[in-house]
C-alpha atoms as a PDB file:
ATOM      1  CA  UNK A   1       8.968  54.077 -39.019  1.00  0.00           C
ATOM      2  CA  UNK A   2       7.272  50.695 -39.571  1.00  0.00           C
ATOM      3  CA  UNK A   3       3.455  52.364 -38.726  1.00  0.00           C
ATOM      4  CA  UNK A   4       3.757  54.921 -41.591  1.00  0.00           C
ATOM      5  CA  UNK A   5       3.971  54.727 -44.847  1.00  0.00           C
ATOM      6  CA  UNK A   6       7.066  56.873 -45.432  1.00  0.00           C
ATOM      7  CA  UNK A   7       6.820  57.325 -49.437  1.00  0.00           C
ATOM      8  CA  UNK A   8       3.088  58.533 -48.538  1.00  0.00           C
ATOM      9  CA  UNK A   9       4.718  60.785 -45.601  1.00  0.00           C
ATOM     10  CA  UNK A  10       7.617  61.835 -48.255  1.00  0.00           C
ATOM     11  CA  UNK A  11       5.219  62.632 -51.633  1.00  0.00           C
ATOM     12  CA  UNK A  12       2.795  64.801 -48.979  1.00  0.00           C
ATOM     13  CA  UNK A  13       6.235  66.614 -47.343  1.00  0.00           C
ATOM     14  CA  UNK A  14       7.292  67.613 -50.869  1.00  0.00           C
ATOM     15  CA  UNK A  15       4.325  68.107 -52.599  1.00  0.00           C
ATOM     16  CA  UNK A  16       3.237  70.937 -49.555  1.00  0.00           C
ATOM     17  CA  UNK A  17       6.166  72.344 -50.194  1.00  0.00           C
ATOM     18  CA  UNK A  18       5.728  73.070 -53.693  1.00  0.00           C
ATOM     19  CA  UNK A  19       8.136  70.693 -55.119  1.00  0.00           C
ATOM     20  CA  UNK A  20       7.729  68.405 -58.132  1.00  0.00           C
ATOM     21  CA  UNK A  21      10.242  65.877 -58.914  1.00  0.00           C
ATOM     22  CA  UNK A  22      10.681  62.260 -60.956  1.00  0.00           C
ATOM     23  CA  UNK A  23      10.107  59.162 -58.861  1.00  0.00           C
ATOM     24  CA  UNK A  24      14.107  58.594 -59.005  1.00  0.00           C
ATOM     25  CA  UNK A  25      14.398  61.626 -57.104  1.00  0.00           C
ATOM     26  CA  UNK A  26      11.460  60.793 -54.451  1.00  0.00           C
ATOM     27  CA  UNK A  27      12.965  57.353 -54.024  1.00  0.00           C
ATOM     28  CA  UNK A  28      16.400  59.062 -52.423  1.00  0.00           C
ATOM     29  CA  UNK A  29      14.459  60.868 -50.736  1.00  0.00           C
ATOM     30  CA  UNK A  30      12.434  58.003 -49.182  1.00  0.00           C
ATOM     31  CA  UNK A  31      15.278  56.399 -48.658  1.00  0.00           C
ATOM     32  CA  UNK A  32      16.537  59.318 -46.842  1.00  0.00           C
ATOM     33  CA  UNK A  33      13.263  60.116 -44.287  1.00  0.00           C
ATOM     34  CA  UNK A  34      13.923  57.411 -41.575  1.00  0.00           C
ATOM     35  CA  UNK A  35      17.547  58.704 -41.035  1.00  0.00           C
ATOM     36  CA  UNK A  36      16.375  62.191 -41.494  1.00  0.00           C
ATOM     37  CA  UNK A  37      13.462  62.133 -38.768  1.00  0.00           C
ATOM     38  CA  UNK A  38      15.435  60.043 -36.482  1.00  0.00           C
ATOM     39  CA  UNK A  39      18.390  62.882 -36.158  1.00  0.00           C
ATOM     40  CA  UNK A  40      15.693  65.741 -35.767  1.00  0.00           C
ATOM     41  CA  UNK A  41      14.138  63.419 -33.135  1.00  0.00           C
ATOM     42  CA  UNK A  42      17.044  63.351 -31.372  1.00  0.00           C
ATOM     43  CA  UNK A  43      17.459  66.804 -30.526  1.00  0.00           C
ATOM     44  CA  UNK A  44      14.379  66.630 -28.412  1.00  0.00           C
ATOM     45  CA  UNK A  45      15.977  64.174 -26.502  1.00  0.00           C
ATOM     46  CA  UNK A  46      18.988  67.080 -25.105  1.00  0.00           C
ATOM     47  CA  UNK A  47      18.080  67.930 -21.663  1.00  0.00           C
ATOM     48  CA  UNK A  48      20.668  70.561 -20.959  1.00  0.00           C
ATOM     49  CA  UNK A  49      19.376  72.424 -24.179  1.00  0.00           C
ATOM     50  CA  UNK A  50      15.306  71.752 -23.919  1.00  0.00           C
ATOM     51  CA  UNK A  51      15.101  75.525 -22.737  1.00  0.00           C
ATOM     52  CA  UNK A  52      17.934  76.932 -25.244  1.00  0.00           C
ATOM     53  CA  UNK A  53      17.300  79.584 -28.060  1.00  0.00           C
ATOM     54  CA  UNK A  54      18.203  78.174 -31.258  1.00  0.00           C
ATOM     55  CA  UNK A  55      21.840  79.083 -32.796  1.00  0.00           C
ATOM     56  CA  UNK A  56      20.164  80.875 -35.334  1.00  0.00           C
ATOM     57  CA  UNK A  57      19.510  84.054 -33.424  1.00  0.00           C
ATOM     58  CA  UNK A  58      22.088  86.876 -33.248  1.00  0.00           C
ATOM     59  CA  UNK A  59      22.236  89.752 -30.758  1.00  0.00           C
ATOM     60  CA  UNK A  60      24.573  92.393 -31.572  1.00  0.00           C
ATOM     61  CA  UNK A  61      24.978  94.027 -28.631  1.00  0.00           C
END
């Protein structure tokens, strides 16, 4: 994460998304990014499930 600037990254992330919190709370959030994007990243990196539907989709019948 060394060639962005994470807070930046963060502040625009939150700030699209219509929050607007203290700097205490955007700090643990900073704080939180690299681990965060690193996990999502990961799930790209699945082969057996790269042509899955996501969990979130129910069929009834």
């Amino acid at each position: 994460m060394a060639d962005i600037d994470v807070e930046r990254k963060v502040r625009d992330l939150l700030t699209e998304a219509g929050f607007s919190l203290t700097d205490a709370q955007v700090a643990r959030f900073v704080d939180a990014y690299p681990h965060l994007r690193a996990a999502a990243d990961r799930l790209f990196t699945v082969t057996e499930a790269r042509y899955e539907e996501p969990a979130v989709i129910f069929s009834a019948t």
